[in-house]
Protein backbone atom coordinates (compact mmCIF):
# COMPACT_ATOMS: atom_id res chain seq x y z
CA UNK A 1 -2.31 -11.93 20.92
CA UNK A 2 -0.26 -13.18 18.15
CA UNK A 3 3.36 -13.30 19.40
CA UNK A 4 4.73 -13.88 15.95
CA UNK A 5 2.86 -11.20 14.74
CA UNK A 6 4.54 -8.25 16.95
CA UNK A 7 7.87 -9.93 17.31
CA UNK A 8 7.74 -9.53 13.02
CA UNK A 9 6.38 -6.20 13.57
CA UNK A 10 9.22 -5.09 15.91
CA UNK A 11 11.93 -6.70 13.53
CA UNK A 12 10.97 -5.16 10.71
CA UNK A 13 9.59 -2.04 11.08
CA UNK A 14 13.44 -0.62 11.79
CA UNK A 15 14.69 -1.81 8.39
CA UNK A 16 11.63 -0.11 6.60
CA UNK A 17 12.55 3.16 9.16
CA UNK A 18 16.56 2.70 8.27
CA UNK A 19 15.51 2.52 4.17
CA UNK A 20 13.18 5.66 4.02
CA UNK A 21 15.07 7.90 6.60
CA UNK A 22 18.75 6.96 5.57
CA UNK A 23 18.30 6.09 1.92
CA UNK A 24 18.80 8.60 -0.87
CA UNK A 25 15.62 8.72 -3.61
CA UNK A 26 17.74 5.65 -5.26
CA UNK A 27 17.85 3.18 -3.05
CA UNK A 28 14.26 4.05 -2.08
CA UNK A 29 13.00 3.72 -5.27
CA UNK A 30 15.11 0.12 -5.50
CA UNK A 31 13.52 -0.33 -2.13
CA UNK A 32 9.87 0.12 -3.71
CA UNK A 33 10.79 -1.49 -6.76
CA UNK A 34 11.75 -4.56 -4.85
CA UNK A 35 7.95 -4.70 -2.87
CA UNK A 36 6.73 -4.45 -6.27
CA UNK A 37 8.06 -7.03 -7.75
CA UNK A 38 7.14 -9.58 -4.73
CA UNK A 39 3.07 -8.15 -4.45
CA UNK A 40 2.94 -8.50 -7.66
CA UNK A 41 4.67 -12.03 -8.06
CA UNK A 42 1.97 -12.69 -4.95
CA UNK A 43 -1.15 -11.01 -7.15
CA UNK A 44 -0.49 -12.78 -10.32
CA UNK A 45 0.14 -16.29 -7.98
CA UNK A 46 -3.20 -16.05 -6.65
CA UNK A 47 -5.05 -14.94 -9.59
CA UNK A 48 -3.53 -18.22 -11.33
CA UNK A 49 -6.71 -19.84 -10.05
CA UNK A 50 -8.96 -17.69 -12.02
CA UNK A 51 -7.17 -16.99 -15.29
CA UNK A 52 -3.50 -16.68 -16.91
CA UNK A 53 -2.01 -13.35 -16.00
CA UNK A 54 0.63 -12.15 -18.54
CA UNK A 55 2.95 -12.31 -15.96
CA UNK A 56 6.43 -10.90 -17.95
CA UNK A 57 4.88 -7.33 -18.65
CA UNK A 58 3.78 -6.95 -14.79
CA UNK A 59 7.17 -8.04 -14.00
CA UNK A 60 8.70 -4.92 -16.49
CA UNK A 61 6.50 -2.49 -15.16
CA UNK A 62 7.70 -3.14 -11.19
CA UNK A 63 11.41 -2.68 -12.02
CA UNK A 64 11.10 0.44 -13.91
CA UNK A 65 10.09 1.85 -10.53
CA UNK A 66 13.84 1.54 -9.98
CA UNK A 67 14.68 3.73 -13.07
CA UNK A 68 12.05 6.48 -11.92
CA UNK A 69 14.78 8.95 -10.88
CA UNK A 70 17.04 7.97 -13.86
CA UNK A 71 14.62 8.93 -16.30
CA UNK A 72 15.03 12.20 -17.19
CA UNK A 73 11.77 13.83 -16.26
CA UNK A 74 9.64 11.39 -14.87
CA UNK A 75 6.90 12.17 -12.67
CA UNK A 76 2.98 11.59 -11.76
CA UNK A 77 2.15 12.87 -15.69
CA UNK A 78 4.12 10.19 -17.33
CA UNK A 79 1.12 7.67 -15.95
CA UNK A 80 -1.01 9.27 -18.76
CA UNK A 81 1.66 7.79 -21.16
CA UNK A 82 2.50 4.60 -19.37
CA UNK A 83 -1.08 3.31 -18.60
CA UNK A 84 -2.10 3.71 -22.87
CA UNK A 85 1.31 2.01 -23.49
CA UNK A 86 0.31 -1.50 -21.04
CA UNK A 87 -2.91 -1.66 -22.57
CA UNK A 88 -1.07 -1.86 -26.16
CA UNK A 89 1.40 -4.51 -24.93
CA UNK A 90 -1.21 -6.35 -23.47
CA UNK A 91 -2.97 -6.73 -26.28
CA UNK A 92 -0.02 -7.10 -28.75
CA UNK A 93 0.43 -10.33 -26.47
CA UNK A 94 -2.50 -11.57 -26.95
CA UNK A 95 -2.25 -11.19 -31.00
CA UNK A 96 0.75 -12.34 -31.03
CA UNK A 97 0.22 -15.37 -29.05
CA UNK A 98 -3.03 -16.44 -31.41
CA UNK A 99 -5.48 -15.95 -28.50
CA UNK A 100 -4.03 -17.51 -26.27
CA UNK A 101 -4.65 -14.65 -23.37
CA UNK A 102 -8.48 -13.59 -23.71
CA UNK A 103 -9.88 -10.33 -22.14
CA UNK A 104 -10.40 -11.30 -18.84
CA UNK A 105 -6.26 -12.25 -18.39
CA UNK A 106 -5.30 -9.05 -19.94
CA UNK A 107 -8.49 -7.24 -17.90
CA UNK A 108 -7.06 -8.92 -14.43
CA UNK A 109 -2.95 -8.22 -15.43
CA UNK A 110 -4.21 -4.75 -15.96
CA UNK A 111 -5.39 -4.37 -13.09
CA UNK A 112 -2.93 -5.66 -10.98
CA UNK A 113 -0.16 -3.32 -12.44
CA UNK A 114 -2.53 -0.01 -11.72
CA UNK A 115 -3.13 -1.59 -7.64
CA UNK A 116 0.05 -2.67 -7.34
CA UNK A 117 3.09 -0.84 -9.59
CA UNK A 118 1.17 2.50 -9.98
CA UNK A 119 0.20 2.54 -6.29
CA UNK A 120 3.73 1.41 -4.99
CA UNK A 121 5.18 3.75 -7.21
CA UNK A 122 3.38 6.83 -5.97
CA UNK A 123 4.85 6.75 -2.90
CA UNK A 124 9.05 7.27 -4.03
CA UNK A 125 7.55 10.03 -6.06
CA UNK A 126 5.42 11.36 -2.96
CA UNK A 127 8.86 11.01 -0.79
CA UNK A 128 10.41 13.34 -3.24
CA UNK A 129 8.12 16.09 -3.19
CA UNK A 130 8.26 16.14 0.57
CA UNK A 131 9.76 18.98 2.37
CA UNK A 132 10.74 17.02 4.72
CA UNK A 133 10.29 13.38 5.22
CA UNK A 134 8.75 13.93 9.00
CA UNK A 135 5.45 14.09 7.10
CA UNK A 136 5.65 10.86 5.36
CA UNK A 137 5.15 9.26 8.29
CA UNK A 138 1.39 10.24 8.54
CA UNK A 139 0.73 7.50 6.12
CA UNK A 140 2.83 4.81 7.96
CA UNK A 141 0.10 5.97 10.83
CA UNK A 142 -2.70 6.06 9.15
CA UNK A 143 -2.23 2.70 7.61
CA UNK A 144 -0.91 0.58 10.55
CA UNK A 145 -1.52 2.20 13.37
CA UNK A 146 -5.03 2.06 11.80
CA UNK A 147 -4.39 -1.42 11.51
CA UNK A 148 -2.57 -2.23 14.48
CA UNK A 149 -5.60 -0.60 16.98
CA UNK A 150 -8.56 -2.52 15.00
CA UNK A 151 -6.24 -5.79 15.92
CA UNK A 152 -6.30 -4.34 19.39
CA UNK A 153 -9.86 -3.21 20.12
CA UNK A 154 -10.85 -6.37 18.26
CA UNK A 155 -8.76 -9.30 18.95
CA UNK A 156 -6.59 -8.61 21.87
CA UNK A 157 -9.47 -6.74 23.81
CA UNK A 158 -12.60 -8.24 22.41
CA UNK A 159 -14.80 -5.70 22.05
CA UNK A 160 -15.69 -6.05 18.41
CA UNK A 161 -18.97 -7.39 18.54
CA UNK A 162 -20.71 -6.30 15.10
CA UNK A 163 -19.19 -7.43 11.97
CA UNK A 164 -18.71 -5.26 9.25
CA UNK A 165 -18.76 -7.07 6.01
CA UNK A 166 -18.94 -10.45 4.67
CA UNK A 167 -16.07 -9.80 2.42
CA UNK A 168 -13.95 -9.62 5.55
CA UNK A 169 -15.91 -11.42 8.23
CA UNK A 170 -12.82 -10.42 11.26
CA UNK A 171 -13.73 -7.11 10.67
CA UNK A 172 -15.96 -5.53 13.07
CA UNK A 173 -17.41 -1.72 13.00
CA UNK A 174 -16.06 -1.36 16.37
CA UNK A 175 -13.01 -2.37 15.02
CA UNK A 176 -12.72 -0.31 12.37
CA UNK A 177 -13.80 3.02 14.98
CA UNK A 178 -11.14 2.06 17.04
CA UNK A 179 -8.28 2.14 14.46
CA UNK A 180 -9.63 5.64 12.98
CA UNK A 181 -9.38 7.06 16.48
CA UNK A 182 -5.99 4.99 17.61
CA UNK A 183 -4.90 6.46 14.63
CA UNK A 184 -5.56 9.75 14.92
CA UNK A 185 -4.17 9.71 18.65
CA UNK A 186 -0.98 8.38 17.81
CA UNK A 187 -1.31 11.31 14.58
CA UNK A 188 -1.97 14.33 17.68
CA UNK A 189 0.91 12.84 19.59
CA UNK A 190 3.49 12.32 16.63
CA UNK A 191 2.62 16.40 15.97
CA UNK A 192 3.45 17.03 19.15
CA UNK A 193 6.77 15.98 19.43
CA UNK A 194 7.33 17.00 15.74
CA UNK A 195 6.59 20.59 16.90
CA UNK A 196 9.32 20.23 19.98
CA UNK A 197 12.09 19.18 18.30
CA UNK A 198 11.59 20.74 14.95
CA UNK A 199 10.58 23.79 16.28
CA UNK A 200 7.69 23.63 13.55
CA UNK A 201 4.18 24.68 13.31
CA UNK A 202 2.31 21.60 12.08
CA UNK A 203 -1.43 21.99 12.43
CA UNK A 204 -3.02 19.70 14.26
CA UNK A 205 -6.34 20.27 12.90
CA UNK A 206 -5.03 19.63 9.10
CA UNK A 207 -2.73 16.62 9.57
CA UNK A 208 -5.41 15.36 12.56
CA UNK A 209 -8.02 15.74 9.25
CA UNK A 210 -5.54 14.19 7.22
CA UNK A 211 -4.97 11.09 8.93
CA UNK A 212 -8.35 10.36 9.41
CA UNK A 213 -9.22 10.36 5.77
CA UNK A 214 -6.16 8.81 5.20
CA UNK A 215 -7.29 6.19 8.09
CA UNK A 216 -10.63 5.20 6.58
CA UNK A 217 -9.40 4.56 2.99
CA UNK A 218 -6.86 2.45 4.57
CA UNK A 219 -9.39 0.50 5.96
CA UNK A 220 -11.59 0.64 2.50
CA UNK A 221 -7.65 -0.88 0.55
CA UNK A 222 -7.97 -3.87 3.10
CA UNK A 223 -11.42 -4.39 1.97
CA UNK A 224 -10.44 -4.32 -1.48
CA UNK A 225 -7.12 -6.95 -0.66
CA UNK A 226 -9.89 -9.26 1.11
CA UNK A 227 -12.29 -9.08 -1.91
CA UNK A 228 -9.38 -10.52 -4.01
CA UNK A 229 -8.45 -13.48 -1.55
CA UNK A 230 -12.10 -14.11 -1.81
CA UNK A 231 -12.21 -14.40 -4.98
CA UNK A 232 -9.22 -16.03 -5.50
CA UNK A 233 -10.17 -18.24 -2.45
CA UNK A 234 -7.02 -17.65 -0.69
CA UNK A 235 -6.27 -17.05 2.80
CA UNK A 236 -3.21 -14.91 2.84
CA UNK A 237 -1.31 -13.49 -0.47
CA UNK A 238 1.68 -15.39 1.04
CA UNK A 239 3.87 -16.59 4.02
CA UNK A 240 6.92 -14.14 3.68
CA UNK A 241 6.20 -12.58 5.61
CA UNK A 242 5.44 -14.48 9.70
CA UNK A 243 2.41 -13.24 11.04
CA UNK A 244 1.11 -11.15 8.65
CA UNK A 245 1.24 -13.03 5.44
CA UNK A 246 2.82 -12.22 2.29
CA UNK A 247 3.75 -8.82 0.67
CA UNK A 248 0.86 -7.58 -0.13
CA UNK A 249 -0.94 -8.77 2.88
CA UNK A 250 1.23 -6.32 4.99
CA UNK A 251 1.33 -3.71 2.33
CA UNK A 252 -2.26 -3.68 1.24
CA UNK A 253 -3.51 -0.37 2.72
CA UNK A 254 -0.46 1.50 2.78
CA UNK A 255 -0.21 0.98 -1.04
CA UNK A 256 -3.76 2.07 -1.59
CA UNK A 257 -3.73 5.45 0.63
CA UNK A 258 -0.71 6.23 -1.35
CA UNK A 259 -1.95 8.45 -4.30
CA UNK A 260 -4.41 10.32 -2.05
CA UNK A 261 -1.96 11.32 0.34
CA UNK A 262 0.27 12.22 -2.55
CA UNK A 263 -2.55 14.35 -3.76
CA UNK A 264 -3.06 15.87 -0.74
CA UNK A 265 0.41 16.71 0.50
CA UNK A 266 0.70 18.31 -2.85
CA UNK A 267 -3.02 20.64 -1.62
CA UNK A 268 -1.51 20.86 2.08
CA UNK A 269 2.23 21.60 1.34
């Protein structure tokens, strides 16, 4: 088992606990803003290899998460203004820079800012919606503790025998069983204890449902991270963080459950 791996886990996982618990909606949306700006320093790093990002407008886009709560107004529906509005600066860019960006840098710049900035940024608007921030931590589960029992079944107990897909190749089905069902375990228990001390009726069958969907598109968002490494022919995003990588090696699936669970806790809520 990697050490290095858990002791980073253990270290860190209070400070993210302190931030969304403790923090008002502005310092979680500096908090956010922050993660942005480093996955997205990390994205456009390793896309380097394969074309020239136009770096400065990704950049913009992450620290206006900061600003999301100081904007009169802003919510989910401002996307359908903001994503028109990047496609006209990317291409001003290009114009104005005689060429020197082509379609495929403003294509792959694009895209980073809708995996990375919109993604992130669902999840300080998802916070605020809450009624209560005990069910935000349904995605923390479904994304690593999804993560953290496919290590386990996989690596620490060897059991993963099958492999799932080239694009990943540590992968393995049984693997990826295991963290759906850790998951959802850990998901049954958390409701549990929920119900005790909050005196609250949380279904178990709707948040158990929950978390498994939640669980497998977690799974589907590390895919997606691994078929970028691949391409870019990386093997982590970065060394930031010890163990796991960088950023958005550690944030990958959280980020991508984010604007179905916000979606849903918006149906279930």
């Amino acid at each position: 088992m990697n050490i290095t791996r858990l002791l980073t886990t253990i270290l860190g996982l209070p400070i993210v606990v302190i931030v969304l618990v403790l923090g008002n909606k502005y310092v979680i949306d500096i908090f956010f803003s922050i993660v942005a700006i480093i996955s997205i320093y990390e994205y456009f790093n390793a896309m380097k290899k394969k074309s020239k990002p136009i770096e400065w407008i990704g950049y913009l886009c992450a620290i206006l998460i900061a600003f999301i709560h100081v904007i009169p107004g802003f919510d989910i529906t401002w996307v359908s203004l903001f994503l028109p509005t990047i496609v006209v600066l990317l291409f001003m860019q290009s114009l104005f820079t005689k060429m020197k960006y082509n379609i495929t840098d403003i294509s792959i710049t694009f895209f980073g800012i809708c995996y990375i900035v919109l993604f992130v940024m669902c999840i300080p608007l998802m916070i605020e919606k809450l009624p209560n921030k005990i069910y935000l931590w349904y995605l923390v589960i479904a994304a690593w503790g999804t993560d953290s029992f496919a290590y386990i079944i996989g690596k620490v107990f060897g059991l993963g025998k099958h492999k799932f897909s080239k694009i990943s190749p540590n992968k393995t089905i049984e693997g990826c069983i295991g963290g759906t069902i850790g998951a959802l375990i850990i998901a049954i228990i958390y409701t549990y204890i929920c119900n005790k001390i909050y005196d609250d009726s949380i279904s178990y069958i709707i948040f158990g449902g929950f978390t498994v969907l939640l669980s497998i598109m977690s799974q589907i968002g590390d895919f997606a991270a691994s078929s970028i490494k691949r391409y870019t022919e990386i093997k982590d995003f970065g060394d930031l963080i010890p163990g796991h990588g960088g950023m958005l090696d550690r944030i990958d699936s959280v980020i991508f459950i984010a604007p179905l669970a916000y979606l849903l806790y918006m149906i279930i809520l």
